[in-house]
Protein backbone atom coordinates (compact mmCIF):
# COMPACT_ATOMS: atom_id res chain seq x y z
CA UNK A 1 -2.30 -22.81 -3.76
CA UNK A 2 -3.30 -25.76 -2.22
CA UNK A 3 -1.36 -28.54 0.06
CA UNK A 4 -3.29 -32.09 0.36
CA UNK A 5 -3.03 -34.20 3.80
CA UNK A 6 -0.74 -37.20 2.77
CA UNK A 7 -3.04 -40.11 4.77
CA UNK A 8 -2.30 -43.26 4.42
CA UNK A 9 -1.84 -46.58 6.20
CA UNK A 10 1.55 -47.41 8.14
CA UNK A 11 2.50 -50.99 8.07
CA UNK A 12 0.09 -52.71 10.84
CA UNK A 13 -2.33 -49.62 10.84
CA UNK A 14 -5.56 -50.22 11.73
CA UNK A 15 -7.82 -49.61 8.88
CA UNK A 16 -10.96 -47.15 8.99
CA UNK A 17 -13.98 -47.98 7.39
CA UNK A 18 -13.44 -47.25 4.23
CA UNK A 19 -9.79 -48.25 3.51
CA UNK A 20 -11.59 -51.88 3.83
CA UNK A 21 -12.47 -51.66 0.73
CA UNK A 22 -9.00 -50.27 -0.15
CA UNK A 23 -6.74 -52.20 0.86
CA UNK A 24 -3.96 -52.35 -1.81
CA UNK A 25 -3.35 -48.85 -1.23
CA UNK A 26 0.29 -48.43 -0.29
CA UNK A 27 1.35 -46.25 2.95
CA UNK A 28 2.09 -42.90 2.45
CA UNK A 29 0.48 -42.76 -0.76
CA UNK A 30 -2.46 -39.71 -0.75
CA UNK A 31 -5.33 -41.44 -0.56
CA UNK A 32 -7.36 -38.29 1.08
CA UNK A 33 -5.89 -36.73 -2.20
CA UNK A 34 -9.81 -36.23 -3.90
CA UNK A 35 -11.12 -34.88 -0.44
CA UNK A 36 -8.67 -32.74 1.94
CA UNK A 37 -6.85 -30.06 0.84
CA UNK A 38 -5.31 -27.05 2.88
CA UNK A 39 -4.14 -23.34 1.61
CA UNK A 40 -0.39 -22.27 1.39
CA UNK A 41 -0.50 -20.69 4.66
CA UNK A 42 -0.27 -16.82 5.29
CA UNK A 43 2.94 -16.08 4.57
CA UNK A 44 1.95 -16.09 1.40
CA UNK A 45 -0.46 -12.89 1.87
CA UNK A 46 2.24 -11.32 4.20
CA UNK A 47 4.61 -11.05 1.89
CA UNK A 48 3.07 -7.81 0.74
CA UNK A 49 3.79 -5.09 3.29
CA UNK A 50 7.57 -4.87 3.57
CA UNK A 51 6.88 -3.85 -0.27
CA UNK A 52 4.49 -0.98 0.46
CA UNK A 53 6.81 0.61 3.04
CA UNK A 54 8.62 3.46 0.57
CA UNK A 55 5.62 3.54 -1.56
CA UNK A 56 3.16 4.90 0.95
CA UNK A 57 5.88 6.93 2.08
CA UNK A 58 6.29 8.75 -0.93
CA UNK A 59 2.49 8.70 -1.90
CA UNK A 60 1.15 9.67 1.27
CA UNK A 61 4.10 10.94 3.68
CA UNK A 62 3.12 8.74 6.54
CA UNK A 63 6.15 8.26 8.53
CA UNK A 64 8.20 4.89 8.42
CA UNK A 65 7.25 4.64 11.98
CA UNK A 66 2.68 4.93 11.44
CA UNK A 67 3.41 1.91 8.59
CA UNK A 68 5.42 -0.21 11.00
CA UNK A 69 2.92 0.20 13.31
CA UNK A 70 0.15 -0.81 10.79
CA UNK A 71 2.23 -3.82 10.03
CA UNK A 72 2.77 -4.18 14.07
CA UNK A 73 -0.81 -4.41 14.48
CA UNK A 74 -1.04 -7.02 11.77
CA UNK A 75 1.65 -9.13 13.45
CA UNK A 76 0.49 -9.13 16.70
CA UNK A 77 -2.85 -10.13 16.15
CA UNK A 78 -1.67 -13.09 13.70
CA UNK A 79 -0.34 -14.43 16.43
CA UNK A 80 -3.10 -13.37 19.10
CA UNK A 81 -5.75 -14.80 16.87
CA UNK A 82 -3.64 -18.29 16.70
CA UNK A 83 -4.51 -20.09 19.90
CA UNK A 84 -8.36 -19.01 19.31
CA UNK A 85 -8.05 -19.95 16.27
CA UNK A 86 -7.31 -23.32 16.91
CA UNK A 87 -10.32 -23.86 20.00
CA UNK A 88 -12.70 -22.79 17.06
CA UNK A 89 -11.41 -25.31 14.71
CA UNK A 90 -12.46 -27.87 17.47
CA UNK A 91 -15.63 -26.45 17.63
CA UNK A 92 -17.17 -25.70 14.17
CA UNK A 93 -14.11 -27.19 12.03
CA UNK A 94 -11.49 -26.16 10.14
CA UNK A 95 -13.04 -25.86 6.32
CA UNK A 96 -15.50 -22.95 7.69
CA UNK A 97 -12.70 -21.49 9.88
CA UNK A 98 -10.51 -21.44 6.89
CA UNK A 99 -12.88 -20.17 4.57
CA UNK A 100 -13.72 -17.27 6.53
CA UNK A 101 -9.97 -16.12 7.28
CA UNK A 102 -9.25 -15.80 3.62
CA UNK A 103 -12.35 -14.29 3.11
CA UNK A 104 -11.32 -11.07 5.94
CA UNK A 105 -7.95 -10.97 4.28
CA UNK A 106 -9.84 -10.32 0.87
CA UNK A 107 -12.02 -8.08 1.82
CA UNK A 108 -8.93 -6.03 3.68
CA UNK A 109 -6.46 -6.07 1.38
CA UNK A 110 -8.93 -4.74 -1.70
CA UNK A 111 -10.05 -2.06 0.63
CA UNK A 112 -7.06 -1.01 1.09
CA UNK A 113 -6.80 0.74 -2.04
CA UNK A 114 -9.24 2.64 -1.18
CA UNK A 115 -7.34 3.94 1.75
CA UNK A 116 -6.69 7.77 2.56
CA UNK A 117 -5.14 8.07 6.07
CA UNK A 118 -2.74 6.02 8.30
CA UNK A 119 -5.22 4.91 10.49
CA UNK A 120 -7.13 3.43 7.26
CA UNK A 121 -3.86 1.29 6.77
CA UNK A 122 -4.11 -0.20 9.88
CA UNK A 123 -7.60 -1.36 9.84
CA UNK A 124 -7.55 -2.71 6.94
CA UNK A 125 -3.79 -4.19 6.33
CA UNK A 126 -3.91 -4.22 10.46
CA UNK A 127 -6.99 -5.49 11.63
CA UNK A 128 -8.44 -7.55 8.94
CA UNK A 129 -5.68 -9.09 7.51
CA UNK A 130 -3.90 -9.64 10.56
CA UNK A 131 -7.28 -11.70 11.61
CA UNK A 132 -7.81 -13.16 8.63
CA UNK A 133 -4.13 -14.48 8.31
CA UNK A 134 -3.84 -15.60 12.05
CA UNK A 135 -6.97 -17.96 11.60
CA UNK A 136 -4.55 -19.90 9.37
CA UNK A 137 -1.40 -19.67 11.13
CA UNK A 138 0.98 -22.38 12.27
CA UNK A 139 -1.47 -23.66 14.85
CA UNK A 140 -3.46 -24.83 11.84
CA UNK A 141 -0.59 -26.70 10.68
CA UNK A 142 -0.92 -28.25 14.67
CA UNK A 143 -4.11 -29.20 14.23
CA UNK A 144 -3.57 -30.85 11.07
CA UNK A 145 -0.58 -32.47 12.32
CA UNK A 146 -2.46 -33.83 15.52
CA UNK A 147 -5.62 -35.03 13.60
CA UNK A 148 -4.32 -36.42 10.70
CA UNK A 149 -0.90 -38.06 11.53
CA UNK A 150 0.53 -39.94 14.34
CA UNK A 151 3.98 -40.67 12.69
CA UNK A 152 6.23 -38.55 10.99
CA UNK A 153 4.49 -35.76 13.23
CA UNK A 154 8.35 -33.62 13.07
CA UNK A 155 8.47 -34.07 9.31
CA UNK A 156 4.79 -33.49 8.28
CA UNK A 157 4.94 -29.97 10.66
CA UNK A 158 7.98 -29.25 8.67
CA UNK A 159 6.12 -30.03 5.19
CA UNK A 160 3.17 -28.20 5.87
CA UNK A 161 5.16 -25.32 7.08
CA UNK A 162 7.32 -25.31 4.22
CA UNK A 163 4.01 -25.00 2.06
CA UNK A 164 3.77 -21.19 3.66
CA UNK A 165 7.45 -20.88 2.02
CA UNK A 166 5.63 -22.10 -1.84
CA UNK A 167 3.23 -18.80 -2.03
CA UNK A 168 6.09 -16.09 -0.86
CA UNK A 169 8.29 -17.63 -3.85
CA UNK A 170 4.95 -16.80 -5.99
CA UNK A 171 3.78 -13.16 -4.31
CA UNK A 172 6.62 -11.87 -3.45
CA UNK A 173 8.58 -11.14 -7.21
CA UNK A 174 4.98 -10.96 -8.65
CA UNK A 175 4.25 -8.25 -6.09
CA UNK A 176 7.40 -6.82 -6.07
CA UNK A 177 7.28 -6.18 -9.78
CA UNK A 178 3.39 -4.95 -9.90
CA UNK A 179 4.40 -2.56 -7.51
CA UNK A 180 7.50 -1.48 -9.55
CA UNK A 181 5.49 -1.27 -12.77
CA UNK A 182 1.92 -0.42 -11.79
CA UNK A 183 1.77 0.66 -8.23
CA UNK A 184 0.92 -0.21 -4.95
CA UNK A 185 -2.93 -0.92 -5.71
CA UNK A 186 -2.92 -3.52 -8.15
CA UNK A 187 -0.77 -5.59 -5.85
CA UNK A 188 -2.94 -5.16 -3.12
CA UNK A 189 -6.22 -5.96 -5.55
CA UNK A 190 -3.62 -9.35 -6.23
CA UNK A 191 -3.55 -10.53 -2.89
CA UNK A 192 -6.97 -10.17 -2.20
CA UNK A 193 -7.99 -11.64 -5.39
CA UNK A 194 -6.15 -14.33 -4.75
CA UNK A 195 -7.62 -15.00 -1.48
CA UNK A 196 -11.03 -15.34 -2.98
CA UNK A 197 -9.88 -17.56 -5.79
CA UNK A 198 -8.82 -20.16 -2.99
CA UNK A 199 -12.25 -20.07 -0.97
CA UNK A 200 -14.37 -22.40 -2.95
CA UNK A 201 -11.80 -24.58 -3.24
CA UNK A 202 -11.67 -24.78 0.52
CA UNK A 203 -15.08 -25.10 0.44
CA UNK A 204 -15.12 -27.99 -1.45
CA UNK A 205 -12.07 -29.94 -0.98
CA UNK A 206 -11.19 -29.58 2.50
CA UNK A 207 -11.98 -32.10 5.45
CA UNK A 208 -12.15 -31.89 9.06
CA UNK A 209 -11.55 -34.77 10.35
CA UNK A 210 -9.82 -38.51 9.18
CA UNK A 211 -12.98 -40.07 9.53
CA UNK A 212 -15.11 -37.69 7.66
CA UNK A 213 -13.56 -39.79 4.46
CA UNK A 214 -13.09 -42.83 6.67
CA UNK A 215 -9.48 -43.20 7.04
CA UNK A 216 -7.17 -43.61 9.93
CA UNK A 217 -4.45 -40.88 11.08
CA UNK A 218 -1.28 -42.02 9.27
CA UNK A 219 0.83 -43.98 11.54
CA UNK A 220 -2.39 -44.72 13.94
CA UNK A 221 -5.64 -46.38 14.44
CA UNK A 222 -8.93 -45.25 13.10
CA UNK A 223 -10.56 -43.37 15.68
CA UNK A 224 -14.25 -41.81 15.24
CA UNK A 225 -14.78 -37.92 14.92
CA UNK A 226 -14.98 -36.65 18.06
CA UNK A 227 -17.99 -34.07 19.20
CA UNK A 228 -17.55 -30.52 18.31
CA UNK A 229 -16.04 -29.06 21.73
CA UNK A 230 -18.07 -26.12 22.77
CA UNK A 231 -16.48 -23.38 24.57
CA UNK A 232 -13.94 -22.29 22.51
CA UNK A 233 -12.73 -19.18 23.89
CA UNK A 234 -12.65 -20.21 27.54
CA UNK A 235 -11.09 -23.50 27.07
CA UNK A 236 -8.02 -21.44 25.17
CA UNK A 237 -8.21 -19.46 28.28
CA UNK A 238 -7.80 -22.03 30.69
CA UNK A 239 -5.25 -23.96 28.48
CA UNK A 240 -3.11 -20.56 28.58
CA UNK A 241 -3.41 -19.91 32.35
CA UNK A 242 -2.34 -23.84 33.12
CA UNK A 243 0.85 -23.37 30.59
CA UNK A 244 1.79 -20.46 32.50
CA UNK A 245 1.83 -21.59 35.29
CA UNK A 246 5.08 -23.75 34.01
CA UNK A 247 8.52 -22.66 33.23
CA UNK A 248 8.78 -24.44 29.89
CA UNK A 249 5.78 -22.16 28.21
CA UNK A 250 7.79 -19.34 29.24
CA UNK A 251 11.07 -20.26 27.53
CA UNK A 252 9.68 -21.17 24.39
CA UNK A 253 7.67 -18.31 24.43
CA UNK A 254 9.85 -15.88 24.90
CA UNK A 255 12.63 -18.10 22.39
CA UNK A 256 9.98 -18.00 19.69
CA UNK A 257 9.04 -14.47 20.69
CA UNK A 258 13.05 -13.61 19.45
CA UNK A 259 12.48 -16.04 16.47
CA UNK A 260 9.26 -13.63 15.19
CA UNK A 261 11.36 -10.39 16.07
CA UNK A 262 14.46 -11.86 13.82
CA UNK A 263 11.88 -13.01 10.84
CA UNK A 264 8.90 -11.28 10.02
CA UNK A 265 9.53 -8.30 11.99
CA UNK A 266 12.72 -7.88 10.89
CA UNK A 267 13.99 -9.34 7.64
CA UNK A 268 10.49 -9.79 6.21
CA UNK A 269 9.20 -6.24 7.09
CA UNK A 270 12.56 -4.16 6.42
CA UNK A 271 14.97 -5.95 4.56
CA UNK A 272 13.60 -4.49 1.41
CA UNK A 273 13.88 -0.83 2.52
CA UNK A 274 17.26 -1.16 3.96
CA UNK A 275 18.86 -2.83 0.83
CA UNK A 276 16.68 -0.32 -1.39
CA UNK A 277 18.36 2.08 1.30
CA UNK A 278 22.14 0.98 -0.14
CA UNK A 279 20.74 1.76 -3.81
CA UNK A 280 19.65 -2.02 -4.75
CA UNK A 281 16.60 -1.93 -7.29
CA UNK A 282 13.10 -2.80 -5.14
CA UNK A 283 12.83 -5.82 -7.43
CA UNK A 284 16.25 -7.49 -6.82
CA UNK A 285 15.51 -6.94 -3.16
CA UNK A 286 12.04 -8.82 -2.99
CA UNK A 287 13.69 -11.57 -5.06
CA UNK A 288 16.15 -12.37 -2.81
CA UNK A 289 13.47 -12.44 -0.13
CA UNK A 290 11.70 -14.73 -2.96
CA UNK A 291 15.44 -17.26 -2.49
CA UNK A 292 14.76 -16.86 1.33
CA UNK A 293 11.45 -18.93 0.39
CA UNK A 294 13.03 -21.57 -2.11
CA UNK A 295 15.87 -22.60 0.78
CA UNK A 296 13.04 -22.20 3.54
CA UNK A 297 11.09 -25.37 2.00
CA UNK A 298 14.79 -27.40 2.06
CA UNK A 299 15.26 -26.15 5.65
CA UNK A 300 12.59 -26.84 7.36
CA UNK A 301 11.46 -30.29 6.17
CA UNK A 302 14.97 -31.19 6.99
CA UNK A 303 14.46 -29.49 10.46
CA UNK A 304 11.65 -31.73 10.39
CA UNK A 305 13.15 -34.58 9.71
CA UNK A 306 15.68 -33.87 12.22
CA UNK A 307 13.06 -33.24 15.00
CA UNK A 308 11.98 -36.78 14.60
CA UNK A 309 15.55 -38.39 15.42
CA UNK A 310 17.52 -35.34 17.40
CA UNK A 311 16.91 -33.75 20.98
CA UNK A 312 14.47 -30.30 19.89
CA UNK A 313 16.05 -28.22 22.43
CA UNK A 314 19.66 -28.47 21.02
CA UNK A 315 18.10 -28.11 17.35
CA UNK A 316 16.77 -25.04 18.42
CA UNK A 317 19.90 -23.61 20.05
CA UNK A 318 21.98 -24.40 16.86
CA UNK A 319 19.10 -22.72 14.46
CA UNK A 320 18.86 -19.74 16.95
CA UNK A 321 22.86 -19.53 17.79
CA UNK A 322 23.69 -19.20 14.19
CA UNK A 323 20.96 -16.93 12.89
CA UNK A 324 22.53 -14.42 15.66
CA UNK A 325 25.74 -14.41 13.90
CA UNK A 326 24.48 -13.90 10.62
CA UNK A 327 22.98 -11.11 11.65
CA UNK A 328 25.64 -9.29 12.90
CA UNK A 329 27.47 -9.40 9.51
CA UNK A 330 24.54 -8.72 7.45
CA UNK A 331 24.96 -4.82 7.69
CA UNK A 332 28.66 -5.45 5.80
CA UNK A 333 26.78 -7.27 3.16
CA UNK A 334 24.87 -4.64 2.14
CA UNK A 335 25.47 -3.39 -1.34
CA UNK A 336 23.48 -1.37 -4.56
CA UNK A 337 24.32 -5.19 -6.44
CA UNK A 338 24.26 -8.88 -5.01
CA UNK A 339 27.53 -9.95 -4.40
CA UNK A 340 28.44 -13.80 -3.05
CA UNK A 341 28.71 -12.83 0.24
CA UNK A 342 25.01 -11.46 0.33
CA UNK A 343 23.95 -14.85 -1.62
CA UNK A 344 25.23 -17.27 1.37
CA UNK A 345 23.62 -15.17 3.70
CA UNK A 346 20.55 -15.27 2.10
CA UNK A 347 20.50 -19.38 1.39
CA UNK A 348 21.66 -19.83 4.55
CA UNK A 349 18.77 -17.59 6.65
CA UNK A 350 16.54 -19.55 4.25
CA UNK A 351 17.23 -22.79 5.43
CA UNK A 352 17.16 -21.05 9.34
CA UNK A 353 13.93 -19.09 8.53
CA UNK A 354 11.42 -21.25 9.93
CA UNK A 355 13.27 -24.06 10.57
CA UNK A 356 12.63 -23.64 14.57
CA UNK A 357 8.83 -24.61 13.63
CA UNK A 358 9.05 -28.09 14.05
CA UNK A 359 11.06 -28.80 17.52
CA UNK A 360 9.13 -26.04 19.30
CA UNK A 361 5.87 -27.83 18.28
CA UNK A 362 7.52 -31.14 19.44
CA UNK A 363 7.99 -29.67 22.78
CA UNK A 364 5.03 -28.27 22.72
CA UNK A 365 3.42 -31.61 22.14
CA UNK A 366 5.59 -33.23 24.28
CA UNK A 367 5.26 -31.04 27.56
CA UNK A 368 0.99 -30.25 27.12
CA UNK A 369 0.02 -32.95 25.22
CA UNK A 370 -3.58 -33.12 23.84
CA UNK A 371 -3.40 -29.11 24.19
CA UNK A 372 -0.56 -28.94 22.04
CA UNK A 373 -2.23 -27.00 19.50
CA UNK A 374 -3.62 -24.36 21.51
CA UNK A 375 -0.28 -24.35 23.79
CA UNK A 376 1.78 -23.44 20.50
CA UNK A 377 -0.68 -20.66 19.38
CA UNK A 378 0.15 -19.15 22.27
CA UNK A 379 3.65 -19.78 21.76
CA UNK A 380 3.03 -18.49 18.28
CA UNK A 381 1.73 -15.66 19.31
CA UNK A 382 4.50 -14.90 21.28
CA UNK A 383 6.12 -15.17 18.05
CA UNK A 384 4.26 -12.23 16.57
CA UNK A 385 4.21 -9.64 19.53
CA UNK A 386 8.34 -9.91 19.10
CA UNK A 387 7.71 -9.51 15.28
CA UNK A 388 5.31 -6.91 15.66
CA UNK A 389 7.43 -4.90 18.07
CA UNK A 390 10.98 -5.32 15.76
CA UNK A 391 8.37 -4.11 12.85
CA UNK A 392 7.65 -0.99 14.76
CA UNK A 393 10.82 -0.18 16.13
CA UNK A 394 12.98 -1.00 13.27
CA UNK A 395 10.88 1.65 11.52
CA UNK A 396 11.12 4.35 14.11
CA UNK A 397 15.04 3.33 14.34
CA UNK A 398 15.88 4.21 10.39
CA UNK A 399 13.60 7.33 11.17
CA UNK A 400 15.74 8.09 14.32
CA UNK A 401 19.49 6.77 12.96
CA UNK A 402 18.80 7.15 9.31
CA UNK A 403 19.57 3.18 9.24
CA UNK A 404 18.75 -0.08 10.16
CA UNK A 405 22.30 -1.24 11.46
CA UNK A 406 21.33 -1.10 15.01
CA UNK A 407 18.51 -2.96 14.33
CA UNK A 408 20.43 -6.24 12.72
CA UNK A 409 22.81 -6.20 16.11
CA UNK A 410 20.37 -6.30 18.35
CA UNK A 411 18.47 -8.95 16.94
CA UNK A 412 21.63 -11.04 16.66
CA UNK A 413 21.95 -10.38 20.56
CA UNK A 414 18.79 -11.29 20.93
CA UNK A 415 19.26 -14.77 19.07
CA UNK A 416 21.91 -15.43 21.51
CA UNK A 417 19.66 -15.33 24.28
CA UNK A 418 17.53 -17.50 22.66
CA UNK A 419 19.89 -20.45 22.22
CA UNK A 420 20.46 -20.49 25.85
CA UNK A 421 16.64 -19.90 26.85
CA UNK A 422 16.28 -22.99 24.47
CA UNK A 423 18.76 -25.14 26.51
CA UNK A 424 17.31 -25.36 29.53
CA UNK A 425 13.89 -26.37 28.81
CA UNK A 426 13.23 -29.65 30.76
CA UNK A 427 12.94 -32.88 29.57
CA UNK A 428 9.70 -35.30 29.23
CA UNK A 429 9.88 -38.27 28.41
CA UNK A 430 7.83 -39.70 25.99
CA UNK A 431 6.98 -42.77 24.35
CA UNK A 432 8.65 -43.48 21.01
CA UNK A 433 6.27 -43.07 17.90
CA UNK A 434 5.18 -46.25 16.05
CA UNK A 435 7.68 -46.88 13.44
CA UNK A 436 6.41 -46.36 9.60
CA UNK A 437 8.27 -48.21 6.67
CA UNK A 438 11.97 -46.62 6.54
């Protein structure tokens, strides 16, 4: 459950105060291993609703459409959370921010059980979890990213992205067979258990800051801790009205906006239903979900990897370009068993999933610079309004059409658009990284 900054020295890195005394320490090797540590991000604890979509159905005949709404409302405001998120890691750090997150999704997901009415569902699955898990979404990873490492910035996003990947293997079959065997509750009580389990170790483990343990960012000098900047909410403000007042915010918000519909608004929150829909067992469905993860961890370290040698934009028209086509033959694929066909398009969306994370932070960072972080949780939660509204609407759609089909081809039009939204994002040019040991 937990993911560990890799700091080290690069070749000809300055050394911190500390690392003085340490000097035989080899680059790259974790030598913030005994004192940072960061939580498998909240995929992890999202995994769960797609799973409790037939079961509340049947328990308490709410509509398909009031539990994609609840999961909506969760969606959005992971992603609306993001960007302030991020300004209040600046200002009171990221161990209490952290702590606290997985601390609301707790308490909401236990509560949960306690639940009666629809509205109940989306307070507590909506509202708290949805807080709790945007305080530690992927503009944590950009803070992380942009304190701790000046090289290897592509692949490290891609690592620590990957991580969110490493819980939805875990959760989502354990989850998937709870609610099989026992029910709906005792999954929930699981997630929120598991939240709490991961709070002291937060608590204790996790640093701020390089130089709270008196190291340099990997790849760069050793700088001192900077002042706690106060103001949170209106400099995220200000950093969103001065993005949009340029066309590149716009295109990658409204690329990664198609990216969220086509993930966790889509395959996340109704692929389970729809396959269960063709007669496969509830089980095999999450597990295949649970393969989505394993290939998810290849792909996007790779992406990131790639990000660090290859021009972002085209990255992200590739990833985007051929998502859209698998889309449009995933309703053929659909079957009561897993046949080959449904295998390749399962490792292959896996290695696409989230794959898109690490150039659209790079361009992020490239076009705002020291507001990177706050840029991409806006860009992030661009991400989530499209997945919250493809949660919704693929619900009411299988209410309306009795199927999801319509769904799947509209989000691989969608993906089209994105590859060419992707593709004209203009160039900056930026200075070359320092080069680390190859």
């Amino acid at each position: 459950m937990s993911f560990r900054p890799l700091v080290g020295k690069a070749p000809g890195q300055e050394a911190g105060p500390r690392d003085r005394d340490h000097r035989q320490r080899g680059p790259g090797q974790p030598s913030s291993a005994r004192r940072g540590a960061q939580p498998s991000p909240p995929p992890a604890f999202n995994s769960l609703p797609g799973l409790l979509i037939d079961p509340l159905h049947r328990e308490f005949g709410w509509s398909r459409g009031e539990i994609g709404l609840a999961v909506s409302i969760d969606m959005a405001l992971y992603g609306l959370t993001a960007p302030f998120a991020a300004a209040l890691m600046d200002r009171f750090g990221i161990r209490r921010v952290v702590a606290s997150a997985l601390t609301m999704v707790a308490t909401g997901a236990i509560a949960s059980v306690w639940m009666t009415a629809s509205w109940q569902l989306m307070l507590y699955w909506g509202l708290l979890v949805g807080l709790g898990t945007g305080s530690m979404a992927m503009a944590f990873a950009a803070t992380v990213t942009n304190r701790w490492f000046v090289a290897r910035r592509g692949l490290v996003t891609g690592i620590l992205t990957a991580a969110g990947a490493s819980g939805q293997l875990v959760f989502l079959p354990l989850c998937a067979w709870i609610v099989d065997r026992h029910g709906w509750e005792p999954a929930s009580v699981t997630v929120g258990l598991a939240a709490l389990v991961v709070v002291p170790f937060v608590w204790l483990l996790m640093r701020d800051h390089p130089a709270d343990v008196g190291l340099a960012p990997y790849g760069g000098t050793y700088v001192a801790k900077p002042a706690p900047a106060r103001g949170a909410a209106r400099r995220t403000v200000r950093v969103l009205v001065d993005a949009a007042r340029t066309g590149p915010f716009w295109l990658l918000a409204g690329a990664f906006a198609i990216c969220g519909a086509s993930t966790n608004g889509l395959i996340r929150t109704h692929f389970v239903p729809s396959a269960h829909d063709h007669h496969m067992p509830i089980t095999v469905a999450a597990s295949l979900l649970a393969v989505i993860g394993v290939f998810d961890v290849i792909g996007t370290i790779f992406s990131g990897w790639l990000t660090d040698r290859f021009d972002a934009r085209r990255l992200l028209a590739v990833y985007y370009a051929l998502r859209g086509i698998s889309l449009l033959f995933l309703p053929m694929l659909m079957a009561p068993d897993v046949r080959p066909p449904m295998v390749f398009f399962i490792v292959f969306y896996g290695l696409d999933w989230v794959a898109t994370v690490p150039p659209t932070l790079a361009l992020c960072r490239e076009q705002y610079g020291d507001d990177s972080a706050i840029v991409f949780g806006w860009v992030l939660a661009s991400h989530q309004v499209g997945a919250a509204v493809v949660a919704f609407l693929g619900g009411v759609a299988r209410d309306v059409f009795g199927s999801y089909d319509v769904v799947w081809y509209a989000a691989g039009a969608l993906c089209a658009m994105a590859a060419l939204m992707s593709l004209v994002i203009r160039r900056v040019p930026v200075p070359k990284e320092p080069a680390v040991g190859r």
